[in-house]
N, C-alpha and C. Protein backbone atom coordinates (compact mmCIF):
# COMPACT_ATOMS: atom_id res chain seq x y z
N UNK A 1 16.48 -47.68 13.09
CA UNK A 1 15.45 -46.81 13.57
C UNK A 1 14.33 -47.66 14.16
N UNK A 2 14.35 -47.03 15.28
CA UNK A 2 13.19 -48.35 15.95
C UNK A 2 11.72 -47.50 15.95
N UNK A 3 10.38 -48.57 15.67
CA UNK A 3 9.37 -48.35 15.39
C UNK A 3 8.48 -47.76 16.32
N UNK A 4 8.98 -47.98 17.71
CA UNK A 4 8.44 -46.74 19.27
C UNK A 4 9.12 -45.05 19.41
N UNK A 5 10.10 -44.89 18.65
CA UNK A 5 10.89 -44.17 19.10
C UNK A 5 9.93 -42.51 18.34
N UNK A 6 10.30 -42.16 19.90
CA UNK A 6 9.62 -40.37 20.08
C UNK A 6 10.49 -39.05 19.41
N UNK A 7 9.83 -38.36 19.25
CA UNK A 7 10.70 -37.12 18.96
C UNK A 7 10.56 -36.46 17.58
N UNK A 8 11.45 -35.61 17.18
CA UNK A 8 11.35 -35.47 15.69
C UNK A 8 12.63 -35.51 15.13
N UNK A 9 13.03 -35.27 14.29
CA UNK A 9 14.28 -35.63 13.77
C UNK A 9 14.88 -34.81 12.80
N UNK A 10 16.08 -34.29 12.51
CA UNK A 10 16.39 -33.02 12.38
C UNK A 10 15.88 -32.52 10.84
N UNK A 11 15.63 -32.95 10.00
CA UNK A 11 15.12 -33.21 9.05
C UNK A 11 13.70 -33.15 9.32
N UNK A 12 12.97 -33.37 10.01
CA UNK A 12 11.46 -32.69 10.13
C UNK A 12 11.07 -31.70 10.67
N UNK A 13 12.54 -31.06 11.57
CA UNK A 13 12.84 -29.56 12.60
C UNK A 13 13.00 -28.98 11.36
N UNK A 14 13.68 -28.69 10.35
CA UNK A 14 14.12 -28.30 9.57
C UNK A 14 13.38 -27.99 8.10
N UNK A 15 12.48 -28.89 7.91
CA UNK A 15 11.34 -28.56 6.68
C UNK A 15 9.99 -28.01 7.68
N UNK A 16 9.91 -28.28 9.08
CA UNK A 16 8.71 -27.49 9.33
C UNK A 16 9.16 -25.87 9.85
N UNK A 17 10.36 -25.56 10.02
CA UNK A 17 10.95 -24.11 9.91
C UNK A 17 11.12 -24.18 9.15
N UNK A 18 11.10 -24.03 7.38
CA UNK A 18 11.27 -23.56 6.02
C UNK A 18 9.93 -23.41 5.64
N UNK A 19 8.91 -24.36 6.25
CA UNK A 19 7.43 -23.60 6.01
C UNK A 19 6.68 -22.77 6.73
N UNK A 20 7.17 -22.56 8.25
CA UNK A 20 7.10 -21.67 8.74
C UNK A 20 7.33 -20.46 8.34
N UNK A 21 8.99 -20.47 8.16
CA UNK A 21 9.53 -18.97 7.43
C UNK A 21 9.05 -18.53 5.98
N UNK A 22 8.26 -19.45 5.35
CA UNK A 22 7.60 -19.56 4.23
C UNK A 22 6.11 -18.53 3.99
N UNK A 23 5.88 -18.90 4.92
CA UNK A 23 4.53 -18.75 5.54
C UNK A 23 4.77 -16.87 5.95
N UNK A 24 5.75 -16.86 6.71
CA UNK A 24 5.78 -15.47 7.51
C UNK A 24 6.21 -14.37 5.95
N UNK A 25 7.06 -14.81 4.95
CA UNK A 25 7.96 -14.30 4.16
C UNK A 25 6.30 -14.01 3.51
N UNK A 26 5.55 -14.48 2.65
CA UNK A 26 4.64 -14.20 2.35
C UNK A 26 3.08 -13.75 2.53
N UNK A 27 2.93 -13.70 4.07
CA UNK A 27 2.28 -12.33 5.20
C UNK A 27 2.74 -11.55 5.25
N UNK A 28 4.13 -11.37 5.62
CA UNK A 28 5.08 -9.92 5.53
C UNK A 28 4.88 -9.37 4.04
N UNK A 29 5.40 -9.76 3.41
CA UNK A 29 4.84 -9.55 1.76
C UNK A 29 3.64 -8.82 1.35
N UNK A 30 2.50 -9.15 1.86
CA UNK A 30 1.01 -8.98 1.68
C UNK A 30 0.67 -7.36 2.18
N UNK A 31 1.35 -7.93 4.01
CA UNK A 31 1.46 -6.37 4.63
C UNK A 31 1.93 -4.84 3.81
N UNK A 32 3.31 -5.42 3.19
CA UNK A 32 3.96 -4.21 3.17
C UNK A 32 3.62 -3.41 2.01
N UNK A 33 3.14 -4.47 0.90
CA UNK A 33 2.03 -3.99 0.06
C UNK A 33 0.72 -3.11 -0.26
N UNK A 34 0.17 -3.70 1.36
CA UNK A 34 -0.80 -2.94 1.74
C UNK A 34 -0.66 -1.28 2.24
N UNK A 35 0.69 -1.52 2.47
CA UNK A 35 1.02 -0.14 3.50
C UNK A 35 1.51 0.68 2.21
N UNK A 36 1.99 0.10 1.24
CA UNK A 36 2.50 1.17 0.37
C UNK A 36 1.09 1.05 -0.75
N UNK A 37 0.23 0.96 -1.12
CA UNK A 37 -1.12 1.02 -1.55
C UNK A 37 -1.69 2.08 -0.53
N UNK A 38 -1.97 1.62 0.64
CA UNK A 38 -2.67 2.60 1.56
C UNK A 38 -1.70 4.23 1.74
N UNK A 39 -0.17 4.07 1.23
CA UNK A 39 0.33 5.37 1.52
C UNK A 39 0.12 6.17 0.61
N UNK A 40 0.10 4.85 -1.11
CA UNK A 40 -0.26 6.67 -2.33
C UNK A 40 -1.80 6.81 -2.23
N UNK A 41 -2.72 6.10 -1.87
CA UNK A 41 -3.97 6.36 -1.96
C UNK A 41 -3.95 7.37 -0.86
N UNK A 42 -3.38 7.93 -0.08
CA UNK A 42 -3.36 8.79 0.96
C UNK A 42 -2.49 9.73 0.15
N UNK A 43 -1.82 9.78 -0.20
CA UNK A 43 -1.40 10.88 -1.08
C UNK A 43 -2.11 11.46 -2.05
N UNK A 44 -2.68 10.58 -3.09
CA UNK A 44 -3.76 11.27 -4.10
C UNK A 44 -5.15 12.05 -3.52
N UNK A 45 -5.09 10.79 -2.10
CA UNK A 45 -6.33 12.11 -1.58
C UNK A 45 -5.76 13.40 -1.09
N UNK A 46 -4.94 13.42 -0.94
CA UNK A 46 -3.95 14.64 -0.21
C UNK A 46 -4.17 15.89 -1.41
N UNK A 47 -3.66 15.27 -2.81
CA UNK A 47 -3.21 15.82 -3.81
C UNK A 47 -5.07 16.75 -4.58
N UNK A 48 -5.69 15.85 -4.43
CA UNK A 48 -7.66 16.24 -4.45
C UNK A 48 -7.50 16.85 -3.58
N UNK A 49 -7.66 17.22 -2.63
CA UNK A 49 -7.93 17.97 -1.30
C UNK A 49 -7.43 19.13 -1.66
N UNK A 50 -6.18 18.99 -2.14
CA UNK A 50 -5.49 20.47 -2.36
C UNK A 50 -6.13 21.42 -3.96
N UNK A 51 -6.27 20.25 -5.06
CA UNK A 51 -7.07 20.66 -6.03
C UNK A 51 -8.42 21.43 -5.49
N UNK A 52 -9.11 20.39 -4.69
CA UNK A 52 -10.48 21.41 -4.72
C UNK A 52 -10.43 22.84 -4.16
N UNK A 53 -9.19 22.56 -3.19
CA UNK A 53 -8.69 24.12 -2.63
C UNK A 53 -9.05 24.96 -3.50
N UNK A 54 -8.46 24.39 -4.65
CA UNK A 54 -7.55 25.70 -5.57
C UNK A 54 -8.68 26.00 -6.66
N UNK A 55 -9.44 24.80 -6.49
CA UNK A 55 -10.93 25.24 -7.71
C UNK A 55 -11.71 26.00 -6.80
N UNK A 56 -11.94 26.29 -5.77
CA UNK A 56 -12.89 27.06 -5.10
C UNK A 56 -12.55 28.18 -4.99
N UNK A 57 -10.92 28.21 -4.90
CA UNK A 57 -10.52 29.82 -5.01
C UNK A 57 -10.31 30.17 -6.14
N UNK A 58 -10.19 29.21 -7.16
CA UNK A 58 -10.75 29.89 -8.83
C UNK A 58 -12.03 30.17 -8.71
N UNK A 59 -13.09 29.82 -7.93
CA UNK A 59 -14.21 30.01 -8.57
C UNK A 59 -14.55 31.38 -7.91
N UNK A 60 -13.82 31.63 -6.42
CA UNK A 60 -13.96 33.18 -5.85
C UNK A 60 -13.62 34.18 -6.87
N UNK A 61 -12.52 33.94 -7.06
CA UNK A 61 -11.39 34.85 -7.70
C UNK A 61 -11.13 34.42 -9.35
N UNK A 62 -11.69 34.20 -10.13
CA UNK A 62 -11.51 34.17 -11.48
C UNK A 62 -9.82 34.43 -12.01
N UNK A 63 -9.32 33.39 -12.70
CA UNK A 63 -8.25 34.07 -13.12
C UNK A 63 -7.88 33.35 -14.93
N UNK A 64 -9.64 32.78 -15.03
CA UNK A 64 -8.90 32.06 -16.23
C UNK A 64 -8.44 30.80 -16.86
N UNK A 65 -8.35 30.45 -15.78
CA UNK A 65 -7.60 29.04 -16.36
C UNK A 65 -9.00 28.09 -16.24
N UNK A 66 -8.77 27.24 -17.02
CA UNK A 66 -9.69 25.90 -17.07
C UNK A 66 -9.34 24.98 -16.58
N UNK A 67 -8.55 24.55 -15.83
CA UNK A 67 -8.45 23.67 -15.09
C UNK A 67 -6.80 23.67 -14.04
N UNK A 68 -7.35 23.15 -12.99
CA UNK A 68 -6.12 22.95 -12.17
C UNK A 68 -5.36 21.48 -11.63
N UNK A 69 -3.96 21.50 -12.00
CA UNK A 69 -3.30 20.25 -12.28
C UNK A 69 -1.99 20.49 -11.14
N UNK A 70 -2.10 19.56 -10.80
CA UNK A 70 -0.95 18.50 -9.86
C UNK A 70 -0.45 17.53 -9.64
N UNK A 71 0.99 17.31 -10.65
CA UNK A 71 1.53 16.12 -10.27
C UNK A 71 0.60 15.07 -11.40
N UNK A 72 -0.07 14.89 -12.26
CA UNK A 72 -0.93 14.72 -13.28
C UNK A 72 -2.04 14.41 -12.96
N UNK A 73 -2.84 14.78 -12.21
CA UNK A 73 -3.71 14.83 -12.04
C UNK A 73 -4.44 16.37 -11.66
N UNK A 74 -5.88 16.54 -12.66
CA UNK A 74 -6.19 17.63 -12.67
C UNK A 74 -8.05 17.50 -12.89
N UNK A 75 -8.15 18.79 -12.30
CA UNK A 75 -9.61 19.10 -12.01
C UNK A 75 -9.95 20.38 -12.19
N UNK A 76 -11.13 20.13 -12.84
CA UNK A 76 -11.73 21.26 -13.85
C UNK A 76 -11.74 22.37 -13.20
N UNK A 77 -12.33 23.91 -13.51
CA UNK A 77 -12.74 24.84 -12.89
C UNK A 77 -13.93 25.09 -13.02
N UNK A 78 -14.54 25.73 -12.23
CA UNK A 78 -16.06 26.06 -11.97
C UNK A 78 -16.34 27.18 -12.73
């Protein structure tokens, strides 16, 4: 191996694509995390939204119950 010689050598092609793909495997990771965090937190607000529905039309319409529940989560009546 001579001490001028240019280039890289397949062995340094080869550990700097394993930290590359290293690198991407654990951004991708981070992402998809985020997206499934951001999808039930979009659901539970979904799931409130529909509760307060249903407490406001308890509070029109009386029928009794003390509280209204979905999916386990529940909110009082007025």
């Amino acid at each position: 191996m001579k001490v001028d010689e240019s280039g890289f050598s397949l062995w340094e092609l080869t550990v700097s694509l394993a930290v590359v793909m290293g690198w991407i495997f654990i951004l991708a990771s981070f992402v998809m995390q985020g997206n499934e965090r951001i999808q039930r937190l979009s659901d539970t607000l979904f799931i409130y939204e529909r509760l307060q529905g249903e407490v406001l039309l308890e509070a029109t319409e009386p029928t009794g119950r003390e509280q209204v529940c979905e999916k386990g989560f529940c909110l009082p009546t007025l």
